[in-house]
PDB file of N, CA and C in Angstrom:
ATOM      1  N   UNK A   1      -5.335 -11.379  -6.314  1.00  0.00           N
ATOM      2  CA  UNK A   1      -5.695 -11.190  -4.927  1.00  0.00           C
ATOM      3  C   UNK A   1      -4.534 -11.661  -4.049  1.00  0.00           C
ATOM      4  N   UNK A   2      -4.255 -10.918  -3.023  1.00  0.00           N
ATOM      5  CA  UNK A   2      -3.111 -11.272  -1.758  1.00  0.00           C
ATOM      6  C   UNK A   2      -3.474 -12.494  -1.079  1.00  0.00           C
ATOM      7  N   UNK A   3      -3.126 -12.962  -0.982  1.00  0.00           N
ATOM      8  CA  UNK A   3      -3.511 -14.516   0.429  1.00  0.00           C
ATOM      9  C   UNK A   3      -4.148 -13.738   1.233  1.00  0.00           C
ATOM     10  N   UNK A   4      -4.982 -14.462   1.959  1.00  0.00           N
ATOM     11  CA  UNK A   4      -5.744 -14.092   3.219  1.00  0.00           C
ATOM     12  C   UNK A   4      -4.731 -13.769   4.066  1.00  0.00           C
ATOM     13  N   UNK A   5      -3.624 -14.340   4.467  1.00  0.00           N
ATOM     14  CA  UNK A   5      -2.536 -13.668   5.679  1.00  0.00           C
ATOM     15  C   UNK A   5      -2.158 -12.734   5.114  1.00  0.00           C
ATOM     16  N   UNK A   6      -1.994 -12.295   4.151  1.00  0.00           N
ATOM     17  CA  UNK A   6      -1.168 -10.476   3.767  1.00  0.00           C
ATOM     18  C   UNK A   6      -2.268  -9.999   3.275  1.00  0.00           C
ATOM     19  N   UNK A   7      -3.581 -10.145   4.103  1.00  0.00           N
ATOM     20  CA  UNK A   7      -3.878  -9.125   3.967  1.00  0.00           C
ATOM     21  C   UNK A   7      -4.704  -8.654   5.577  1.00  0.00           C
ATOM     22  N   UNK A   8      -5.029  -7.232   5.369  1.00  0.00           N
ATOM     23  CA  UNK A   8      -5.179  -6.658   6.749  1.00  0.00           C
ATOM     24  C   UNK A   8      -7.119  -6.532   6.455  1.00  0.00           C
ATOM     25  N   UNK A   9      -7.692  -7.351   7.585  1.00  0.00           N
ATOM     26  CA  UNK A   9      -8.992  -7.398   7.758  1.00  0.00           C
ATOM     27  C   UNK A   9      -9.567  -6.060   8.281  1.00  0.00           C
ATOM     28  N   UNK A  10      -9.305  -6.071   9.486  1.00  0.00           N
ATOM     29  CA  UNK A  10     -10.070  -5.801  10.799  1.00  0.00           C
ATOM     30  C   UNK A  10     -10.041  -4.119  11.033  1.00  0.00           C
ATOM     31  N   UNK A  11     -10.953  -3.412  11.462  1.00  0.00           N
ATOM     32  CA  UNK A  11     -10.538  -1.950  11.326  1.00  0.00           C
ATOM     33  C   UNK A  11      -9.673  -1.628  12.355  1.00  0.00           C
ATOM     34  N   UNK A  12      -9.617  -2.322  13.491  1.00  0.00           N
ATOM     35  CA  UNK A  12      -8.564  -2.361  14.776  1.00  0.00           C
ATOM     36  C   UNK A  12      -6.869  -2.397  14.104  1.00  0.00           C
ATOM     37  N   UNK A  13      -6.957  -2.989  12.919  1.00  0.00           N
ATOM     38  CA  UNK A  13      -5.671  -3.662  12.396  1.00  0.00           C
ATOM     39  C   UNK A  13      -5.328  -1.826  11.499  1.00  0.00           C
ATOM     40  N   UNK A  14      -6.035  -1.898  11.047  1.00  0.00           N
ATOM     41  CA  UNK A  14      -6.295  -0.391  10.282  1.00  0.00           C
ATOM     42  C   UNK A  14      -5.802   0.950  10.886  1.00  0.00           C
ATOM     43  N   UNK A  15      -6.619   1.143  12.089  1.00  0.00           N
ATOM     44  CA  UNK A  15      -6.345   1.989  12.913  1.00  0.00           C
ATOM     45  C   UNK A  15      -4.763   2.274  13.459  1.00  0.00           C
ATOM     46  N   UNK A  16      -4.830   0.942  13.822  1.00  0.00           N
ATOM     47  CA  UNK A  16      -3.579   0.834  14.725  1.00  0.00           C
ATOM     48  C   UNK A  16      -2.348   0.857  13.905  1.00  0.00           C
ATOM     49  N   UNK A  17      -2.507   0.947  12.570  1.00  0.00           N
ATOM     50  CA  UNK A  17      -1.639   1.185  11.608  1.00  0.00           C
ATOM     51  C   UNK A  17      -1.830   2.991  11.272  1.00  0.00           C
ATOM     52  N   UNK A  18      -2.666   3.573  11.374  1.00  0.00           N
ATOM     53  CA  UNK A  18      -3.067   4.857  11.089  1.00  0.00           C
ATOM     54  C   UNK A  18      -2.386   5.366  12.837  1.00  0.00           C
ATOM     55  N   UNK A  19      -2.563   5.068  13.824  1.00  0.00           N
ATOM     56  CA  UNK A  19      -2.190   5.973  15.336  1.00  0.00           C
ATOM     57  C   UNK A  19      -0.369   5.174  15.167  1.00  0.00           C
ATOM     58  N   UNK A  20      -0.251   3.910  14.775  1.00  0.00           N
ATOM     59  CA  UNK A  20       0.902   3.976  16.296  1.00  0.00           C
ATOM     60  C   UNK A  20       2.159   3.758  14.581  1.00  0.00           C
ATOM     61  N   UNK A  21       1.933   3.579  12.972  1.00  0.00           N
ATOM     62  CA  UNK A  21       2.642   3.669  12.210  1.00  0.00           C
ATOM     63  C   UNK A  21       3.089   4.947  11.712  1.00  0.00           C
ATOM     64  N   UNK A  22       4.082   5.082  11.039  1.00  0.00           N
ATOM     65  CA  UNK A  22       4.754   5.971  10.782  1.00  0.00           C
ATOM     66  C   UNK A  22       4.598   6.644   8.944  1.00  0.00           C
ATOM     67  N   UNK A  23       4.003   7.620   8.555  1.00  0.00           N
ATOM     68  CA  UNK A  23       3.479   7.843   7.284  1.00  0.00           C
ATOM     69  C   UNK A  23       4.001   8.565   5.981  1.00  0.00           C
ATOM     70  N   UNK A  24       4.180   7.648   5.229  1.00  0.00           N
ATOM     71  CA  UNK A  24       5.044   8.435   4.053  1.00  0.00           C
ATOM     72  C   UNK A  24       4.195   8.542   3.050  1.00  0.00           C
ATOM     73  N   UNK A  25       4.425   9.219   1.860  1.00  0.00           N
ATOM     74  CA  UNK A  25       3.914  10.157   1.068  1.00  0.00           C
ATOM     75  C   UNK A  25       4.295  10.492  -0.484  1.00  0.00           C
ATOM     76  N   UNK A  26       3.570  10.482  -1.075  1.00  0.00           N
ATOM     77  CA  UNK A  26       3.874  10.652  -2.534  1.00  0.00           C
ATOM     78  C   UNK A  26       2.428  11.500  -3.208  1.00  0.00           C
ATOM     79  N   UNK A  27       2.727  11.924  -4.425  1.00  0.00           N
ATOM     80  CA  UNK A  27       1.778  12.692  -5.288  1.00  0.00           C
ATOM     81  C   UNK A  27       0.239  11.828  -5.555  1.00  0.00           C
ATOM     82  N   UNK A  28       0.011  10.413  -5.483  1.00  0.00           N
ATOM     83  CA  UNK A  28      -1.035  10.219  -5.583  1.00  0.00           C
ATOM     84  C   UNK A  28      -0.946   8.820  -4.580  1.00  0.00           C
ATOM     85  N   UNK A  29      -0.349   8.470  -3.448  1.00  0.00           N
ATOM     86  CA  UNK A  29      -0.449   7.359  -2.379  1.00  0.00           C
ATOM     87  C   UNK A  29      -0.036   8.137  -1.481  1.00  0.00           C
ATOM     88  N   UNK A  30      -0.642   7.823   0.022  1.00  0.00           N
ATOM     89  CA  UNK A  30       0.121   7.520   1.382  1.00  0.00           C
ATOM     90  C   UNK A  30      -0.123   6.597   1.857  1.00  0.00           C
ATOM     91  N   UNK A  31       1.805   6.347   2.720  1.00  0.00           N
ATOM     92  CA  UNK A  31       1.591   5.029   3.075  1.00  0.00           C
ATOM     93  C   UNK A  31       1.738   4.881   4.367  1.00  0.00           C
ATOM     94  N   UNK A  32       0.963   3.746   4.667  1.00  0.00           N
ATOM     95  CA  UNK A  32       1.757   3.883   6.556  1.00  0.00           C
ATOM     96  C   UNK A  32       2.050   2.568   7.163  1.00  0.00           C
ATOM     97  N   UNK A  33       3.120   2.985   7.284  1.00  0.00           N
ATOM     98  CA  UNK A  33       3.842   1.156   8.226  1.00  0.00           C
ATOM     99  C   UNK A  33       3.938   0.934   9.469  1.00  0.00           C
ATOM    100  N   UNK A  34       3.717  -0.040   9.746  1.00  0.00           N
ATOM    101  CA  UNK A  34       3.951  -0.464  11.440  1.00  0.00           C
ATOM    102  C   UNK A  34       4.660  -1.664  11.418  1.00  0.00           C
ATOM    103  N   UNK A  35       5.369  -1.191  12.267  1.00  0.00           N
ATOM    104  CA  UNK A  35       6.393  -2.663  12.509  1.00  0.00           C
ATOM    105  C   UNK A  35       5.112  -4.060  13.182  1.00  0.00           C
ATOM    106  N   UNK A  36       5.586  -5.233  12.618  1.00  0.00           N
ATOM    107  CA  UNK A  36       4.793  -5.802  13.170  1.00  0.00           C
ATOM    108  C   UNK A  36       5.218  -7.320  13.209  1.00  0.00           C
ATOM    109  N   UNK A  37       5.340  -8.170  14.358  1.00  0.00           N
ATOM    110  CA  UNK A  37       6.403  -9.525  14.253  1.00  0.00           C
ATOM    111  C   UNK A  37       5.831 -10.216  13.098  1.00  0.00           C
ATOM    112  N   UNK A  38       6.374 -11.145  12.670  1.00  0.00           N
ATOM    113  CA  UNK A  38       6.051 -12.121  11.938  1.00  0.00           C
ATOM    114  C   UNK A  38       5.863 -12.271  10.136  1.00  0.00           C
ATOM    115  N   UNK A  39       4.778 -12.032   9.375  1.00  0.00           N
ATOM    116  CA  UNK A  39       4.644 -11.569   8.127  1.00  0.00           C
ATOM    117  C   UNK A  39       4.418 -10.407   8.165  1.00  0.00           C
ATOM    118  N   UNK A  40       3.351 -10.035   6.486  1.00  0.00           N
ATOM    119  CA  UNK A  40       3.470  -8.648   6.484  1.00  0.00           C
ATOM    120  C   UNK A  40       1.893  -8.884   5.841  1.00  0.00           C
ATOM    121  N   UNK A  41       1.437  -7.823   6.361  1.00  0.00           N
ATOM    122  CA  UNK A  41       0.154  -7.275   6.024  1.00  0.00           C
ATOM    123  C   UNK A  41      -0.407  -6.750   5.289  1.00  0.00           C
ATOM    124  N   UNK A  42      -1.160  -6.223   4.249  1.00  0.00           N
ATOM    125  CA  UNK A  42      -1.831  -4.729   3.352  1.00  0.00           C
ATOM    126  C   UNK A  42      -2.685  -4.532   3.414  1.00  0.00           C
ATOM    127  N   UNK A  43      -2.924  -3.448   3.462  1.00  0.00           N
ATOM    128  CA  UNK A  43      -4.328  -3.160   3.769  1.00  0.00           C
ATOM    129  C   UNK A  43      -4.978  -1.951   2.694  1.00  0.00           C
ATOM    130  N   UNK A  44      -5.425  -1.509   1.528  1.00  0.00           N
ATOM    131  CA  UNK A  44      -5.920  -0.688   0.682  1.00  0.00           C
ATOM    132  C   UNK A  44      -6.962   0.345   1.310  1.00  0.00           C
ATOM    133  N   UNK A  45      -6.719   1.586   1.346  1.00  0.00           N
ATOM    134  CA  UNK A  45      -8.261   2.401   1.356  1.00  0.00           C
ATOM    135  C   UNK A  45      -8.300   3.652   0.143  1.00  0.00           C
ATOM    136  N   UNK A  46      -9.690   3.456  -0.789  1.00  0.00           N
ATOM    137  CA  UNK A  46      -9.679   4.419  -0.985  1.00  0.00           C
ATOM    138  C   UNK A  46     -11.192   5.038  -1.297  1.00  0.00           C
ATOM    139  N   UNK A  47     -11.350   6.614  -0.501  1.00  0.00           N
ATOM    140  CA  UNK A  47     -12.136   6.595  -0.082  1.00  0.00           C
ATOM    141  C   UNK A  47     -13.048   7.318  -1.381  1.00  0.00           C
ATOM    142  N   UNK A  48     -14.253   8.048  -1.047  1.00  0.00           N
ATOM    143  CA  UNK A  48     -15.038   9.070  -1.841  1.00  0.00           C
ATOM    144  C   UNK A  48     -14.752  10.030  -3.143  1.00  0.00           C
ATOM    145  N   UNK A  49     -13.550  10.598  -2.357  1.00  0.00           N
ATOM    146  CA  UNK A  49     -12.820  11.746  -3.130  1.00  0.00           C
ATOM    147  C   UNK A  49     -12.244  11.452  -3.843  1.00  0.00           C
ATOM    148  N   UNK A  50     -12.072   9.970  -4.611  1.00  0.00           N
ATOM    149  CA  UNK A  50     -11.099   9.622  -5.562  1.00  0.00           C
ATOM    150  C   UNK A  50     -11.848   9.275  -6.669  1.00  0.00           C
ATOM    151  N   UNK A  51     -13.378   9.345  -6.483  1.00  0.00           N
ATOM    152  CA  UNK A  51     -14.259   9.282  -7.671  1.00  0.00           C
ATOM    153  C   UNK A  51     -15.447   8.287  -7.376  1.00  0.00           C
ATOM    154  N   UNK A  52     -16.238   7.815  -8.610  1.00  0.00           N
ATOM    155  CA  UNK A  52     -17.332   7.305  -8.192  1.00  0.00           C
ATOM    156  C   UNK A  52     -16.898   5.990  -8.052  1.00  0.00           C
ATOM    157  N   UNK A  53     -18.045   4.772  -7.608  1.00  0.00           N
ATOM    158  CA  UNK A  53     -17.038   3.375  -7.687  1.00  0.00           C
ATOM    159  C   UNK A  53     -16.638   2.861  -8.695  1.00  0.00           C
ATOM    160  N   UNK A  54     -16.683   2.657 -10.033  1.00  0.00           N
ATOM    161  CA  UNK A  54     -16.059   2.645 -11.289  1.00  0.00           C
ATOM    162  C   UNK A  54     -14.506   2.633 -10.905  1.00  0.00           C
ATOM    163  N   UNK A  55     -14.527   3.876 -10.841  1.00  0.00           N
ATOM    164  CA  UNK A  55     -12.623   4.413 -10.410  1.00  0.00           C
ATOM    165  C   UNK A  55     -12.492   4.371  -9.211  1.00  0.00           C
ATOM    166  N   UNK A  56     -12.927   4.085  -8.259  1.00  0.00           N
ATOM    167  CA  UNK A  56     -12.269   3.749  -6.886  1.00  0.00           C
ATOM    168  C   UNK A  56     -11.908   1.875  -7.063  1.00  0.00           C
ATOM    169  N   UNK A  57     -12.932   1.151  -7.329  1.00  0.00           N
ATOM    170  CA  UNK A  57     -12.378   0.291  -7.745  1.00  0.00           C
ATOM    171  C   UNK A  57     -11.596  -0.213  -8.615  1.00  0.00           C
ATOM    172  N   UNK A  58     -11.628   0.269  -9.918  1.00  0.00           N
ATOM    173  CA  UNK A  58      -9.901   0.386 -10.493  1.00  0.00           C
ATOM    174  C   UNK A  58      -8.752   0.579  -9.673  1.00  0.00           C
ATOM    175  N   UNK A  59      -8.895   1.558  -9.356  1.00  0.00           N
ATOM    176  CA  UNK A  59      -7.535   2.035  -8.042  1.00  0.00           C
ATOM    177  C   UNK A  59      -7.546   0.855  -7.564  1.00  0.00           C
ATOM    178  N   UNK A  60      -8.650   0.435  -6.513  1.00  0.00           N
ATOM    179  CA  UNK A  60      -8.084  -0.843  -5.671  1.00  0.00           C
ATOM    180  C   UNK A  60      -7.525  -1.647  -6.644  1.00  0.00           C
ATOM    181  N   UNK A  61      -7.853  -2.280  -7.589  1.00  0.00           N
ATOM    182  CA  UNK A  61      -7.157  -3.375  -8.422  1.00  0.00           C
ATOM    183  C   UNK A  61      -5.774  -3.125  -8.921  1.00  0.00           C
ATOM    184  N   UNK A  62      -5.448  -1.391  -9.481  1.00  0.00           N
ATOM    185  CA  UNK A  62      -4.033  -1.207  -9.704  1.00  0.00           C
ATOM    186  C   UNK A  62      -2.939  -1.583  -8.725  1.00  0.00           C
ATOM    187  N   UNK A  63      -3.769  -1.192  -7.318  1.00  0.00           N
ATOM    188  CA  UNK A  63      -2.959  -1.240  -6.344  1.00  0.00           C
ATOM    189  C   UNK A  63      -2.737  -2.462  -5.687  1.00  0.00           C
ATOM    190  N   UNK A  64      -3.687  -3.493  -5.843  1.00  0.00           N
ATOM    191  CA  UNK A  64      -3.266  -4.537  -5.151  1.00  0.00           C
ATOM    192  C   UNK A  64      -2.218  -5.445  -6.011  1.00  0.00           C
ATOM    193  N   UNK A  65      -2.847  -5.026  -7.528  1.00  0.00           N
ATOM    194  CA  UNK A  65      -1.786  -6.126  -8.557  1.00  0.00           C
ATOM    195  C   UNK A  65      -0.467  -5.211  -8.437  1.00  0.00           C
ATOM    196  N   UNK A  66      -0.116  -3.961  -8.056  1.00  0.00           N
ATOM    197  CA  UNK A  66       1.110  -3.775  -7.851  1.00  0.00           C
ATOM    198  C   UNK A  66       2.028  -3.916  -7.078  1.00  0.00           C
ATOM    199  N   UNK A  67       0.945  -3.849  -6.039  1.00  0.00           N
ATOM    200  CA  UNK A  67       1.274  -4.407  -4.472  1.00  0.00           C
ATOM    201  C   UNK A  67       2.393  -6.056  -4.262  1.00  0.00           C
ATOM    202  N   UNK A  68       1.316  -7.099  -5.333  1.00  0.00           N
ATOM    203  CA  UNK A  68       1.719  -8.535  -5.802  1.00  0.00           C
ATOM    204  C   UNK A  68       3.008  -8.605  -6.771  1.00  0.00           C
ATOM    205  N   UNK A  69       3.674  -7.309  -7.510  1.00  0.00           N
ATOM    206  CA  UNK A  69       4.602  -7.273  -8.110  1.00  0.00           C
ATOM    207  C   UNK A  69       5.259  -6.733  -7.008  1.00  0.00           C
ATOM    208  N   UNK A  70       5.204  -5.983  -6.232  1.00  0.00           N
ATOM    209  CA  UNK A  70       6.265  -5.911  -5.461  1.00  0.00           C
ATOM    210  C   UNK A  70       6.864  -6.977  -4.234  1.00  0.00           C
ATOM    211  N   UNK A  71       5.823  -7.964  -3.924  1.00  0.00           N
ATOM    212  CA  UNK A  71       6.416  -8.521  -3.190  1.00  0.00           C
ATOM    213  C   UNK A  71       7.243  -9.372  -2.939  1.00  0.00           C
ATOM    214  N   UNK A  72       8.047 -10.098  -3.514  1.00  0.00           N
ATOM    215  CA  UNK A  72       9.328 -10.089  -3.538  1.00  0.00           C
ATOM    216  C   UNK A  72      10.486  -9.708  -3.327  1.00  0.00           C
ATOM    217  N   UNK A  73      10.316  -8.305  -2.873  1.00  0.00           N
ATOM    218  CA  UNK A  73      11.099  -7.218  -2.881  1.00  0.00           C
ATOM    219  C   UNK A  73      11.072  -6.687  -1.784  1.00  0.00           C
ATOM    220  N   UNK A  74       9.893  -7.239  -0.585  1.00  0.00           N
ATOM    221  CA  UNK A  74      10.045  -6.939   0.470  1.00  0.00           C
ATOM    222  C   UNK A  74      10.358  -8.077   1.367  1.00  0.00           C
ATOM    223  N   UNK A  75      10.696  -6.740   2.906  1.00  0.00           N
ATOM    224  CA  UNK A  75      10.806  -7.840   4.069  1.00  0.00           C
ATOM    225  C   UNK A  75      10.031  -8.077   4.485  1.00  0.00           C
ATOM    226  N   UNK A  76      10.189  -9.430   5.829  1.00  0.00           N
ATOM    227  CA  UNK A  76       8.857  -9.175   6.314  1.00  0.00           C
ATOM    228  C   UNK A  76       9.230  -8.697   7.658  1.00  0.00           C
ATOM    229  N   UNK A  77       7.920  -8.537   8.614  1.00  0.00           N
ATOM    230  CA  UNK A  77       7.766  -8.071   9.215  1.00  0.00           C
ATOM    231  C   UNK A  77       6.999  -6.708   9.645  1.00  0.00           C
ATOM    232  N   UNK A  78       5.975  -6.449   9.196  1.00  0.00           N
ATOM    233  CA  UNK A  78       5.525  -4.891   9.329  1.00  0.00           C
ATOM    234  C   UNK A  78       3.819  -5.176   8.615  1.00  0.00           C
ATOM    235  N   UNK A  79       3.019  -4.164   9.184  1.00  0.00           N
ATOM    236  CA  UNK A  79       1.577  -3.973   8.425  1.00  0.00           C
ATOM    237  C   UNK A  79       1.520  -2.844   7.666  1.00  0.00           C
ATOM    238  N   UNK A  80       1.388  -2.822   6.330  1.00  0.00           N
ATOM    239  CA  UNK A  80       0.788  -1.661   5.452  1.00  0.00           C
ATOM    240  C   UNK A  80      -0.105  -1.132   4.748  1.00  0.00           C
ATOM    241  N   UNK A  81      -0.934   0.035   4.720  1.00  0.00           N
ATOM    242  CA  UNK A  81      -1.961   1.007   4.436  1.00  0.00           C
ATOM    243  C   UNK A  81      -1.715   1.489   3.490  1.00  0.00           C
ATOM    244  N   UNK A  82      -2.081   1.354   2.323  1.00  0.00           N
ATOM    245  CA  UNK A  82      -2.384   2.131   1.258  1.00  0.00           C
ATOM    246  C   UNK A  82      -3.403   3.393   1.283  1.00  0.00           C
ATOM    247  N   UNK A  83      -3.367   4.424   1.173  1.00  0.00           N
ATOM    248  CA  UNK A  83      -4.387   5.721   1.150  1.00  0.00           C
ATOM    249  C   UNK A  83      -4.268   5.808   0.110  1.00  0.00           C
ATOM    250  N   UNK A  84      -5.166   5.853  -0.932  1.00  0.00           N
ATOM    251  CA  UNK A  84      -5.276   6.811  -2.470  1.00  0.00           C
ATOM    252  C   UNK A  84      -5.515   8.150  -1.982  1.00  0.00           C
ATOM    253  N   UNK A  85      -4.855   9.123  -2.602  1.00  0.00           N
ATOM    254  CA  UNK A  85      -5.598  10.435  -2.981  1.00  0.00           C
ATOM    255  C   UNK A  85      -6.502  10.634  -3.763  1.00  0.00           C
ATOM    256  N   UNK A  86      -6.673  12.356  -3.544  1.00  0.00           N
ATOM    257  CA  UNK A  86      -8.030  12.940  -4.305  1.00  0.00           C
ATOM    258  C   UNK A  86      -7.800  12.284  -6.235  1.00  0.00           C
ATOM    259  N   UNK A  87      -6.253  12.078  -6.340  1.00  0.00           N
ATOM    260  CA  UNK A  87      -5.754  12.182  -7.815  1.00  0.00           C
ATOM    261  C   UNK A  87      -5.353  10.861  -8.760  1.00  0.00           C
ATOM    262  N   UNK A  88      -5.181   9.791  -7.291  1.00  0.00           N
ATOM    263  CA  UNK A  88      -4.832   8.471  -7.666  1.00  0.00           C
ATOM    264  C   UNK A  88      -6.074   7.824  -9.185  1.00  0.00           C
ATOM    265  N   UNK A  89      -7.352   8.452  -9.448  1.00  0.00           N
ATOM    266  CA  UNK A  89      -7.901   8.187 -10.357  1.00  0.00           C
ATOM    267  C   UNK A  89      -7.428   8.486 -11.771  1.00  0.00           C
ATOM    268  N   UNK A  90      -6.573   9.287 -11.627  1.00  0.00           N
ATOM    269  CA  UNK A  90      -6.148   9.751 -13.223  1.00  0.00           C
ATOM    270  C   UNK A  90      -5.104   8.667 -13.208  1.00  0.00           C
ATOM    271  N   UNK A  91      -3.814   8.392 -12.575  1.00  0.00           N
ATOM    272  CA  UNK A  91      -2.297   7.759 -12.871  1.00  0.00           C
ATOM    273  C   UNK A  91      -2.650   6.233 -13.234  1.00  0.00           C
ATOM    274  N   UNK A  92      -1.836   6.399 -13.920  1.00  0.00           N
ATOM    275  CA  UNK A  92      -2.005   4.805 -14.618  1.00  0.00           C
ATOM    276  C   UNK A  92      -1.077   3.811 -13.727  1.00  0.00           C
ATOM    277  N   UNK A  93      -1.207   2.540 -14.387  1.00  0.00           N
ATOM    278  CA  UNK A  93      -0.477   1.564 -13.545  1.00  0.00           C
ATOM    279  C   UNK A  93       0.675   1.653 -12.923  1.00  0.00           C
ATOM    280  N   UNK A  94       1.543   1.854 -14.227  1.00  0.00           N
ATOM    281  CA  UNK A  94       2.945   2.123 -13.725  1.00  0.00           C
ATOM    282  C   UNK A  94       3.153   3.630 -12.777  1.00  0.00           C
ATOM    283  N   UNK A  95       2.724   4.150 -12.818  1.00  0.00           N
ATOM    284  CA  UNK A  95       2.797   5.458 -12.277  1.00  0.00           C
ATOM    285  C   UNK A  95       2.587   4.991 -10.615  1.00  0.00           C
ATOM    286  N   UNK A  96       1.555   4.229 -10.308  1.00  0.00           N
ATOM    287  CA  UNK A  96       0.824   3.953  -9.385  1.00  0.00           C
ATOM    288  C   UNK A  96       2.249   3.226  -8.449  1.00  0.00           C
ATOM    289  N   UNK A  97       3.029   1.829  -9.448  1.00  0.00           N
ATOM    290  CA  UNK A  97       3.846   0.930  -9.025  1.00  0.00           C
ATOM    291  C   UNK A  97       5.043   1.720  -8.520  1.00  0.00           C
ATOM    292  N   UNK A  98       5.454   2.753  -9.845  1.00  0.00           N
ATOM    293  CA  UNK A  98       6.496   3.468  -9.220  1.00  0.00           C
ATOM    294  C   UNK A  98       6.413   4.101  -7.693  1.00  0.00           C
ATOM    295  N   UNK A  99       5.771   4.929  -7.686  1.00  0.00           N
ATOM    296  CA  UNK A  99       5.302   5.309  -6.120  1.00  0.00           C
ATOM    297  C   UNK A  99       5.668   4.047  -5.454  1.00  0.00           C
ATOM    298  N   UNK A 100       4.485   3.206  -5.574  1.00  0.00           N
ATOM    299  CA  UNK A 100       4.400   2.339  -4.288  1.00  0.00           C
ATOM    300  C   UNK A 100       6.047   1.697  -3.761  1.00  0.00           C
ATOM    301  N   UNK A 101       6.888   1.145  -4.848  1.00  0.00           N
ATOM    302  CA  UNK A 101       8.571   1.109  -4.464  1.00  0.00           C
ATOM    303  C   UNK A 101       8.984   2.204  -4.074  1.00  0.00           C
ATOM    304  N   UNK A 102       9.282   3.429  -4.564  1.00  0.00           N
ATOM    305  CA  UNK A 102       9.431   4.813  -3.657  1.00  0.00           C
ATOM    306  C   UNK A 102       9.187   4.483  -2.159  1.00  0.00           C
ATOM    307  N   UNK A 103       8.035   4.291  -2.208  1.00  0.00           N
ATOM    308  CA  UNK A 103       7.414   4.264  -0.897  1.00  0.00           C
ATOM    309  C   UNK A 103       7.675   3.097   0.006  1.00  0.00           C
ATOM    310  N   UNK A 104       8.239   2.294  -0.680  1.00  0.00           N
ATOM    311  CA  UNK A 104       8.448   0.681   0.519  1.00  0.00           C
ATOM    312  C   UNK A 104      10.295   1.180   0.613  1.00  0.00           C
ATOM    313  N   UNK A 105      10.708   2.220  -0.426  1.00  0.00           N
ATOM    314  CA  UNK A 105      12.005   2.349  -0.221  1.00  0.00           C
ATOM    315  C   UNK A 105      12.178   3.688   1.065  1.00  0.00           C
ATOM    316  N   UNK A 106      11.514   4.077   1.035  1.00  0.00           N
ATOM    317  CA  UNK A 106      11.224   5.401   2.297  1.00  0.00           C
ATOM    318  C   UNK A 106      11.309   4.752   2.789  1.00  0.00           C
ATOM    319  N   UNK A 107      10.431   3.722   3.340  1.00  0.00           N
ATOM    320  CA  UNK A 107       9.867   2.975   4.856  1.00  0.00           C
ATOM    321  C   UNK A 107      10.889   2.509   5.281  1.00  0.00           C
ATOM    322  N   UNK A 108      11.986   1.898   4.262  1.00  0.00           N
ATOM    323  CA  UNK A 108      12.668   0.616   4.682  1.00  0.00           C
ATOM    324  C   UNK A 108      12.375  -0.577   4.817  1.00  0.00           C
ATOM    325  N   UNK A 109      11.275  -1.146   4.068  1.00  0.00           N
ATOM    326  CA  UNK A 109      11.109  -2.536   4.220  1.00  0.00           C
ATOM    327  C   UNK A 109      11.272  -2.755   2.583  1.00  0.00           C
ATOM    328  N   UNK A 110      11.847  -2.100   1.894  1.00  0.00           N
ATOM    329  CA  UNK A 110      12.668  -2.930   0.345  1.00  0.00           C
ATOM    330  C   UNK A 110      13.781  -3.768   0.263  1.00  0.00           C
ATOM    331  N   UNK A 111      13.748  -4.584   0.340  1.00  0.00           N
ATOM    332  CA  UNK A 111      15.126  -5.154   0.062  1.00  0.00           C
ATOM    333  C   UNK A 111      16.334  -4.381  -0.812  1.00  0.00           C
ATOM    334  N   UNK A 112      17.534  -4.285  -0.153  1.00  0.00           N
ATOM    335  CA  UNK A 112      18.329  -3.476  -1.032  1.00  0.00           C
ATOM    336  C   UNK A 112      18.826  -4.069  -2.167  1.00  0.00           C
ATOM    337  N   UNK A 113      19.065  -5.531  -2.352  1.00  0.00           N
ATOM    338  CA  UNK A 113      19.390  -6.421  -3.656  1.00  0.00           C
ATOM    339  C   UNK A 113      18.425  -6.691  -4.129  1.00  0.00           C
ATOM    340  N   UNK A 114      17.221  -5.989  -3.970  1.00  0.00           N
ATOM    341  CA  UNK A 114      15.884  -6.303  -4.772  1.00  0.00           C
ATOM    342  C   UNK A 114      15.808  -5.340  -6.323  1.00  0.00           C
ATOM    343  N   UNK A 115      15.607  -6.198  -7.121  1.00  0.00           N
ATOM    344  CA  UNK A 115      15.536  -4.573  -8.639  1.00  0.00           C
ATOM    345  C   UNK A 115      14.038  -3.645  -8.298  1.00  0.00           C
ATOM    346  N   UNK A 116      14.673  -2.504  -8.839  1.00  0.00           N
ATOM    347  CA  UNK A 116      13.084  -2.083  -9.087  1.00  0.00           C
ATOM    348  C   UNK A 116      12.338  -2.488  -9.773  1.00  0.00           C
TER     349      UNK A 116
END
């Protein structure tokens, strides 16, 4: 589990990451960042279409323990949204992790002396 400060509660916090962040994209995640002072945030959704709760909650767990391997590797400063897709139920862990670095490397909040 993330610390209570990295992670994103509130649906206001959510939203405002969905209207005023900027959204990148891969075969089974989208992600969306907002600049934001101070630490950094996460926030997971995944909704209906990714299966029954069995496998939606898997997903959440791939994603947050990958989330916790990546952090190190980021900066801070910014709030981020995880979206699963319709497909995120089939990809396995690593599949899941790869993306998610892809995706903090789109955004720009990877550290560039960070390994994959």
């Amino acid at each position: 589990m993330l610390p209570r400060r990295e992670r994103l509660r509130r649906r206001k916090d959510f939203l405002a990451c969905y209207n005023e962040g900027k959204a990148y994209a891969q075969a089974h995640l989208v992600l969306y960042v907002r600049p934001q002072p101070g630490g950094r945030r996460f926030g997971f959704v995944v909704g209906k279409k990714v299966g029954k709760a069995v496998v939606r909650n898997r997903v959440k767990r791939r994603l947050r323990a990958a989330c916790r391997e990546c952090l190190p590797g980021l900066i801070d400063g910014f709030d981020a949204v995880f979206v699963a897709r319709k497909n995120a139920g089939e990809a396995d862990y690593r599949q899941l992790l790869r993306e998610m670095q892809n995706l903090f490397r789109s955004a720009k909040v990877w550290k560039e002396s960070a390994e994959p």
